[in-house]
C-alpha atoms as a PDB file:
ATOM      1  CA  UNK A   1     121.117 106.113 115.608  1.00  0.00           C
ATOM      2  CA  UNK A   2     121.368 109.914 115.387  1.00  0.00           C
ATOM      3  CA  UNK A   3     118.230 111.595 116.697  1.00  0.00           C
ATOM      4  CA  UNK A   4     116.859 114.385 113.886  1.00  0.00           C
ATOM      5  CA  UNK A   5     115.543 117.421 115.660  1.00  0.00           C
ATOM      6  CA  UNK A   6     112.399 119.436 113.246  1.00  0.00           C
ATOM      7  CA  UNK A   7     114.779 122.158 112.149  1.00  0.00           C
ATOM      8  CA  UNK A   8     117.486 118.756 111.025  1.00  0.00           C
ATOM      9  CA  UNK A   9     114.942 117.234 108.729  1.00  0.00           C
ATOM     10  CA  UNK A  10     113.910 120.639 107.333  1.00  0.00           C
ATOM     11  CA  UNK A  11     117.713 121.534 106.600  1.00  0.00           C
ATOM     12  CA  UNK A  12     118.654 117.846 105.373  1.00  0.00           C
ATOM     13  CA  UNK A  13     115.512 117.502 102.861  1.00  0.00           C
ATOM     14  CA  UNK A  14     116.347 121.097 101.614  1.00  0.00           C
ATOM     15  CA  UNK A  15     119.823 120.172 101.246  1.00  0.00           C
ATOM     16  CA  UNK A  16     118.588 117.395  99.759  1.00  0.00           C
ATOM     17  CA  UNK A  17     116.072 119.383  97.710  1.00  0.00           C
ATOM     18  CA  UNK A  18     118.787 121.683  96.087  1.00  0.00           C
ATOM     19  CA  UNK A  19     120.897 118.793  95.165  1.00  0.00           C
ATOM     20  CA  UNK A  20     118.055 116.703  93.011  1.00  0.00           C
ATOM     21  CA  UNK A  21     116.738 119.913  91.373  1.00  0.00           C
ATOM     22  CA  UNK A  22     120.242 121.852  90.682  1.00  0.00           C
ATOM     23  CA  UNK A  23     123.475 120.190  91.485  1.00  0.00           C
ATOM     24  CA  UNK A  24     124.225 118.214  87.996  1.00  0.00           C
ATOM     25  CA  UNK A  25     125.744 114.884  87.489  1.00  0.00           C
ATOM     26  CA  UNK A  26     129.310 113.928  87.978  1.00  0.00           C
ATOM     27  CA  UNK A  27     131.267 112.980  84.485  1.00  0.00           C
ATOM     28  CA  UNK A  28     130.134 109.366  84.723  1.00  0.00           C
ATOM     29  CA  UNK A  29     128.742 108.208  88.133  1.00  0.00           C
ATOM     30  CA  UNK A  30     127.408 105.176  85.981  1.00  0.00           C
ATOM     31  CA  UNK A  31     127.664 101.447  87.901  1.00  0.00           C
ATOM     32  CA  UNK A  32     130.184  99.294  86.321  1.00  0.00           C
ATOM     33  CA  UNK A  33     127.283  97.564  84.864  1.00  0.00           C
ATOM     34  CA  UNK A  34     126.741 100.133  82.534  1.00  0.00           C
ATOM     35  CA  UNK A  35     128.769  99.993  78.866  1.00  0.00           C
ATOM     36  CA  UNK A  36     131.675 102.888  78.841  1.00  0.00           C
ATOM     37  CA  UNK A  37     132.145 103.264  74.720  1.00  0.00           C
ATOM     38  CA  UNK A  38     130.422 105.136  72.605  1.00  0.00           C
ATOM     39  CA  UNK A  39     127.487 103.637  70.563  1.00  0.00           C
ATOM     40  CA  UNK A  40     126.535 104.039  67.137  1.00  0.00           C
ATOM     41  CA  UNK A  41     122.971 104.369  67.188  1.00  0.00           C
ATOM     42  CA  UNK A  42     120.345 105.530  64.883  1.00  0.00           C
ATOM     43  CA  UNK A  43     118.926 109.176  65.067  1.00  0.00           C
ATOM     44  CA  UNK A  44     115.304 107.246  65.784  1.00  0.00           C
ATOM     45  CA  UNK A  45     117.147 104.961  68.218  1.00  0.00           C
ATOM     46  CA  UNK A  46     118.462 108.387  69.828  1.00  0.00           C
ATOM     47  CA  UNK A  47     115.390 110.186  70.126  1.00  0.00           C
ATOM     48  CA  UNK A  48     113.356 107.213  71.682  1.00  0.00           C
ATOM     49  CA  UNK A  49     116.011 106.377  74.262  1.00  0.00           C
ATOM     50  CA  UNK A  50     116.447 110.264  74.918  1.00  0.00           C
ATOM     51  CA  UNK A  51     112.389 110.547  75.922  1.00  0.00           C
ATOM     52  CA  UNK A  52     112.569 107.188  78.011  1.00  0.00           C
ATOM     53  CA  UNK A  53     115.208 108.476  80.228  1.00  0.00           C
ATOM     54  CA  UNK A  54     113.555 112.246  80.235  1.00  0.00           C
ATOM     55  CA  UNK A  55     110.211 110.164  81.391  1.00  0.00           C
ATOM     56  CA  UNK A  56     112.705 108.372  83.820  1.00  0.00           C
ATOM     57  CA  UNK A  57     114.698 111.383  84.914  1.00  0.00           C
ATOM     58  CA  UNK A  58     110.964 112.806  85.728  1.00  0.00           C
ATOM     59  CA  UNK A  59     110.567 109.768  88.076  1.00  0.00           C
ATOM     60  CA  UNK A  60     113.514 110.179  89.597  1.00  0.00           C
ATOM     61  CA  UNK A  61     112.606 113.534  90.806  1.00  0.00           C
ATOM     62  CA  UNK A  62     109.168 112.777  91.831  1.00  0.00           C
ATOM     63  CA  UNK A  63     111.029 109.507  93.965  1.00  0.00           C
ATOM     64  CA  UNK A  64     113.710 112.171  95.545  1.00  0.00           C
ATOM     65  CA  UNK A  65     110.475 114.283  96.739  1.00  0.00           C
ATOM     66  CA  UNK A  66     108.724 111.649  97.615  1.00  0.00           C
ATOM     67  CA  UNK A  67     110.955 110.180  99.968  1.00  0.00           C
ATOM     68  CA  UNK A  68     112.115 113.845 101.710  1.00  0.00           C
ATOM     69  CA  UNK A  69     108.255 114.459 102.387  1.00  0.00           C
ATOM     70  CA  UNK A  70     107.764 110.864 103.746  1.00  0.00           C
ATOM     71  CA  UNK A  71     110.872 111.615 105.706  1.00  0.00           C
ATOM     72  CA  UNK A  72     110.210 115.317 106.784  1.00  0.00           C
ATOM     73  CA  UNK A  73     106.641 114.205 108.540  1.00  0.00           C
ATOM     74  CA  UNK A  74     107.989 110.313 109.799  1.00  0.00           C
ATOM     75  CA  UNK A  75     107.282 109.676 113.457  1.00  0.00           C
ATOM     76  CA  UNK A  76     109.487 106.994 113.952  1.00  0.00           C
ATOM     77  CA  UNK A  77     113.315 107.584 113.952  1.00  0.00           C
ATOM     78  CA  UNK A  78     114.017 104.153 112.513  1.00  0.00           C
ATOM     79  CA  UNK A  79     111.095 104.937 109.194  1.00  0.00           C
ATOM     80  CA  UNK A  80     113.379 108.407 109.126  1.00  0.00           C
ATOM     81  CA  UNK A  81     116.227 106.722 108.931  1.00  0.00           C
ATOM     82  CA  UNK A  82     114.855 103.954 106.305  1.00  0.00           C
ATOM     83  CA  UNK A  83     113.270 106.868 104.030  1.00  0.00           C
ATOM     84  CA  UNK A  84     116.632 108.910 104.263  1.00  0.00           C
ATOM     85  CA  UNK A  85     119.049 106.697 102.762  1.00  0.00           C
ATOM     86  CA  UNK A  86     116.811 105.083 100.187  1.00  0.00           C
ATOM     87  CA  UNK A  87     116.522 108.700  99.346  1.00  0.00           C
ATOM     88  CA  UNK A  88     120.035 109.445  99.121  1.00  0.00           C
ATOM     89  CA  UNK A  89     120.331 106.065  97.109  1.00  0.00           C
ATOM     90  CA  UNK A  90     117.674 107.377  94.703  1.00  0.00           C
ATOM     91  CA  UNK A  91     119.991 110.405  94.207  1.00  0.00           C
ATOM     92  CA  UNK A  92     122.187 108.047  92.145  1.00  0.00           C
ATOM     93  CA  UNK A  93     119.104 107.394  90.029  1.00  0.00           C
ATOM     94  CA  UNK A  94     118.840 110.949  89.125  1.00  0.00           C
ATOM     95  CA  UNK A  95     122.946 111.205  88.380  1.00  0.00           C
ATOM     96  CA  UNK A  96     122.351 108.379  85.559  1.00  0.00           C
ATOM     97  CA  UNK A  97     119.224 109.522  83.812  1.00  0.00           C
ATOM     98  CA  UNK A  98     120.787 113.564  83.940  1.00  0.00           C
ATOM     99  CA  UNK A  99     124.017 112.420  82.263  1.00  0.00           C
ATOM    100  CA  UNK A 100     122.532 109.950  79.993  1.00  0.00           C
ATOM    101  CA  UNK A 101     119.947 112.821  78.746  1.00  0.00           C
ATOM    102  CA  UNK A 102     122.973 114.591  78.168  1.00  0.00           C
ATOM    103  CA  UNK A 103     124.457 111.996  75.790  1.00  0.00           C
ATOM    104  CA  UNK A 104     121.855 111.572  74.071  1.00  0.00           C
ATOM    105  CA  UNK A 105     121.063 115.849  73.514  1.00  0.00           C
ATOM    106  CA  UNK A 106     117.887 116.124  74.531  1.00  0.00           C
ATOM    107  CA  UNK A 107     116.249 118.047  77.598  1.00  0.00           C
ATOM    108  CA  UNK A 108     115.009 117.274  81.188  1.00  0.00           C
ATOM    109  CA  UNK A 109     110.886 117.731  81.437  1.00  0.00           C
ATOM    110  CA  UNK A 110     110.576 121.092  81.291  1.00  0.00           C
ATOM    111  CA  UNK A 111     107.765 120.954  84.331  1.00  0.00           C
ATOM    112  CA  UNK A 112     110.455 119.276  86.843  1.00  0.00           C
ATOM    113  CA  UNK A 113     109.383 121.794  89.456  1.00  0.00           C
ATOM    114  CA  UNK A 114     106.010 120.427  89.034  1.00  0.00           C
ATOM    115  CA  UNK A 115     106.752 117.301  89.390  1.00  0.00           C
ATOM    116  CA  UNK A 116     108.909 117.593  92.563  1.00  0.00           C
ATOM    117  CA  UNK A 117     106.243 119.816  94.293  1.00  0.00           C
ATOM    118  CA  UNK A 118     103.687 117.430  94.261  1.00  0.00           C
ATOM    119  CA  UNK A 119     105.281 114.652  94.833  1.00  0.00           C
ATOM    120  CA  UNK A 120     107.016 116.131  97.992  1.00  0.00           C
ATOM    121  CA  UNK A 121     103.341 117.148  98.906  1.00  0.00           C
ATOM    122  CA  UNK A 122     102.230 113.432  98.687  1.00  0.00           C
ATOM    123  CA  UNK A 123     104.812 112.032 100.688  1.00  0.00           C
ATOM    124  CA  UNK A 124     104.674 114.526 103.413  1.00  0.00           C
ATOM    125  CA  UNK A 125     100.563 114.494 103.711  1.00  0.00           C
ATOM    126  CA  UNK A 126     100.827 110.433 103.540  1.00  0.00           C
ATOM    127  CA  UNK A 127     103.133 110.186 106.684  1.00  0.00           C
ATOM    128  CA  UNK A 128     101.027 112.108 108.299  1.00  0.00           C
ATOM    129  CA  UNK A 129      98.725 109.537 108.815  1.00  0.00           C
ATOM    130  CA  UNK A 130     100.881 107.066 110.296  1.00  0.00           C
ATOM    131  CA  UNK A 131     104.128 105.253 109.094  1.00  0.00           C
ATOM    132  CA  UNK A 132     102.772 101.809 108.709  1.00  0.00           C
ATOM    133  CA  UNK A 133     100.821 103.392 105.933  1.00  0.00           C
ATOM    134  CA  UNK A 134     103.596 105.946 104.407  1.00  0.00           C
ATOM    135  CA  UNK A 135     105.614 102.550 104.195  1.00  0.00           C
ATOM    136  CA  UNK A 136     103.642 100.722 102.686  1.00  0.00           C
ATOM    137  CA  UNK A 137     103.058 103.778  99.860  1.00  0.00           C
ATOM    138  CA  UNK A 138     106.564 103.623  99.152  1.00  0.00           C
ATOM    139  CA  UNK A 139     106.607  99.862  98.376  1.00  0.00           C
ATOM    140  CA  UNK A 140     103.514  99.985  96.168  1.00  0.00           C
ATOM    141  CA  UNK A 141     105.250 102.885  94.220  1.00  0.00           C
ATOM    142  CA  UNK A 142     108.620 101.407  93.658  1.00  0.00           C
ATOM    143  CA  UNK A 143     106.561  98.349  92.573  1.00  0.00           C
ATOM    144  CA  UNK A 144     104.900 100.303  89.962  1.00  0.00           C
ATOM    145  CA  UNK A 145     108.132 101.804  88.897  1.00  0.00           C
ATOM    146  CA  UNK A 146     109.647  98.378  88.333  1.00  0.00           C
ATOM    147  CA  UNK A 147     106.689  97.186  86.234  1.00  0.00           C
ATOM    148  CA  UNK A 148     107.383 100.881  84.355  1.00  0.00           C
ATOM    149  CA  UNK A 149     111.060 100.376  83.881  1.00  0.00           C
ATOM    150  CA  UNK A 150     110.548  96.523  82.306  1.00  0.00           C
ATOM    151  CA  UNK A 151     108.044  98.321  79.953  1.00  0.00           C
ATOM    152  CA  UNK A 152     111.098 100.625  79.230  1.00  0.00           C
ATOM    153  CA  UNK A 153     113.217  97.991  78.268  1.00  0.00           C
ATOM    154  CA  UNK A 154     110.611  96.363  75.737  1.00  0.00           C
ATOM    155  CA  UNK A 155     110.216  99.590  73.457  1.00  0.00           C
ATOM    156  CA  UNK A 156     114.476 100.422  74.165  1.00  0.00           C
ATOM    157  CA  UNK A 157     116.487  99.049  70.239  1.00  0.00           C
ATOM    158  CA  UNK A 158     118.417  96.578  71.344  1.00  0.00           C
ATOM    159  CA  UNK A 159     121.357  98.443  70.192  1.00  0.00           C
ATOM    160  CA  UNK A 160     121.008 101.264  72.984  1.00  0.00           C
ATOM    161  CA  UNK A 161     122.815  98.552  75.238  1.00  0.00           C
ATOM    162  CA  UNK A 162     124.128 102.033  77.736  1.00  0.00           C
ATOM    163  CA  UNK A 163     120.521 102.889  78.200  1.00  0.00           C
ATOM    164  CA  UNK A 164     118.964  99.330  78.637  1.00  0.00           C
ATOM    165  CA  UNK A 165     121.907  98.849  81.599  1.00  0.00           C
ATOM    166  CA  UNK A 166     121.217 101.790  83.460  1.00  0.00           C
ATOM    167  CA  UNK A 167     117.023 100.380  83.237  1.00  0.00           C
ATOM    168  CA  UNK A 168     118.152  97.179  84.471  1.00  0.00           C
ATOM    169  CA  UNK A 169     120.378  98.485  87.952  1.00  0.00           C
ATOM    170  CA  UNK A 170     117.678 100.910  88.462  1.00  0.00           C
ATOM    171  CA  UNK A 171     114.872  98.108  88.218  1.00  0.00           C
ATOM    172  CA  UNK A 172     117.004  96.214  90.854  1.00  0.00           C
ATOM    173  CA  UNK A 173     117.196  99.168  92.787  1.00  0.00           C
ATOM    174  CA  UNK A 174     113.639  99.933  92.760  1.00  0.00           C
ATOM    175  CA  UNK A 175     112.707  96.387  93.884  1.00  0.00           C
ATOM    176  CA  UNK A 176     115.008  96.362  96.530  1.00  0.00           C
ATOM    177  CA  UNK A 177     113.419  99.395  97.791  1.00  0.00           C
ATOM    178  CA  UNK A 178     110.027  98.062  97.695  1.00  0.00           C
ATOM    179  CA  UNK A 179     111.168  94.571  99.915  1.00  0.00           C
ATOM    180  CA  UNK A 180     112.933  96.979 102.704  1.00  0.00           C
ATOM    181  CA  UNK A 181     109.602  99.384 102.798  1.00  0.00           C
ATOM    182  CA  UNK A 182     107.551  96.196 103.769  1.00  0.00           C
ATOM    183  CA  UNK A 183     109.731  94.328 105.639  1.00  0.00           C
ATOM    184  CA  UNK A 184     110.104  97.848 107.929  1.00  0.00           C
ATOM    185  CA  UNK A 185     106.499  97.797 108.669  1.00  0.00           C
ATOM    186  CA  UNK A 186     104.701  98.842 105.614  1.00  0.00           C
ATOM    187  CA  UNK A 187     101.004  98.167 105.403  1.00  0.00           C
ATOM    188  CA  UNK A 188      99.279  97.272 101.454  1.00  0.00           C
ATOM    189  CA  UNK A 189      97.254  99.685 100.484  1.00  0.00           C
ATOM    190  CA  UNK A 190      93.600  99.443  99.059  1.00  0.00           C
ATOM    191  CA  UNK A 191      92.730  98.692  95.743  1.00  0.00           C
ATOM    192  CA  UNK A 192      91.355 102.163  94.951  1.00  0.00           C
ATOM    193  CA  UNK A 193      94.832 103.762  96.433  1.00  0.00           C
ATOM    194  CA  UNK A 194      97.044 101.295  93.746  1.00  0.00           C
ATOM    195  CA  UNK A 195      94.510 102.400  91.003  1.00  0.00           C
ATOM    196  CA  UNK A 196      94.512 106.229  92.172  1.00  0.00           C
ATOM    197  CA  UNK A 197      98.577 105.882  91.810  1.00  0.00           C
ATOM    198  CA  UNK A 198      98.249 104.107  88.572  1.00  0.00           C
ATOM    199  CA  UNK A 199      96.297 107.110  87.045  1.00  0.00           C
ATOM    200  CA  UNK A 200      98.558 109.633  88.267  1.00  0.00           C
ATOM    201  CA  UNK A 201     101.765 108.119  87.446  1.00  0.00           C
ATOM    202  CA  UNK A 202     100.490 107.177  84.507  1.00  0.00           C
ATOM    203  CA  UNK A 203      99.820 111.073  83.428  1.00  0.00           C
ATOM    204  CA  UNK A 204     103.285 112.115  84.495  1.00  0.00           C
ATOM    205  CA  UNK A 205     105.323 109.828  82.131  1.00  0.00           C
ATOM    206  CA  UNK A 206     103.177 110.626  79.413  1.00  0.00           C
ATOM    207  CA  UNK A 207     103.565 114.213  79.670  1.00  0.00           C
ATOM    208  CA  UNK A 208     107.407 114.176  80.628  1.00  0.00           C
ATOM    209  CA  UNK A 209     107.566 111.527  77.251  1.00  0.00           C
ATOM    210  CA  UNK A 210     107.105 114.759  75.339  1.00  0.00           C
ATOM    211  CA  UNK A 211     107.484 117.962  77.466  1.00  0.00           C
END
């Protein structure tokens, strides 16, 4: 396993930085899962689908900065290691929901800087007290984001099939996450931590939903 030096994890999560918040998506970079043709949807259809994936675009950038601060501050090289690739996973994330807001004309949240900024600032001030714990935040957020992304698919028409099978891999995704967080030594977190996450998470989608 390759040993990170301070200055490596500083240039790898601002590497990593630049790429979430500016590189954009490749042409399609969709899984096979997900429907190539075009789709004849409604303009109502359009519009709700476009401010699902804006809300999960939003989340996507929040999960890249959450991960490089978790990753930046980690004390153990194997949590480094565990936080760095889920990150770089993640990036795919952020490749589907950027084209698909594409397809469907409408806009990123126009308060993505916000949204990265604090979330980098969460993950790097939770690893600071102790991996078990930063771990163990992880899982209990891509847990929420799962229960988030099978909301998703219950408001999503049923003929915005591209949409609903880019939900579904990420949901898979996201869970996967969640397992490999715990099972690398992640500790549950209170009650009033889960709630506190909740709340906040909770004012982020429905802000990006609109803005």
């Amino acid at each position: 396993m390759r040993m990170f030096t301070l200055a490596d994890r500083i240039v790898d999560q601002l590497d990593q930085g630049l790429k979430a918040m500016l590189v954009a998506p490749p042409a399609d970079s969709y899984p096979e899962t997900v429907p190539r043709e075009q789709e004849d949807l409604s303009a109502e259809d359009r519009v709700l689908g476009g401010r699902l994936m804006r809300v999960n675009h939003a989340g996507e950038v929040a999960a890249q900065a959450l991960y490089q601060g978790h990753a930046l501050c980690a004390r153990d090289p194997k949590t480094h290691a565990t936080m760095r690739a889920a990150g770089r996973e993640e990036l795919l994330h952020l490749h589907w929901t950027g084209a698909r807001i594409k397809e469907l004309k409408t806009h990123r949240s126009y308060l993505t800087p916000v949204w990265y900024a604090g979330a980098f600032t969460i993950g790097a001030a939770t690893a600071l007290f102790g991996d078990k714990l930063s771990l163990g935040f992880v899982a209990e957020t891509e847990r929420q984001v799962v229960e988030h992304l099978q909301g998703h698919l219950g408001r999503l028409s049923v003929a915005d099939q591209k949409t609903r099978a880019i939900i579904e891999h990420m949901a898979a995704d996201e869970a996967r996450h969640a397992t490999s967080a715990m099972e690398a030594g992640g500790r549950p977190l209170p009650l009033p931590a889960r709630l506190a996450m909740r709340l906040a998470a909770r004012v982020m989608t429905k802000t990006a939903f609109w803005i």
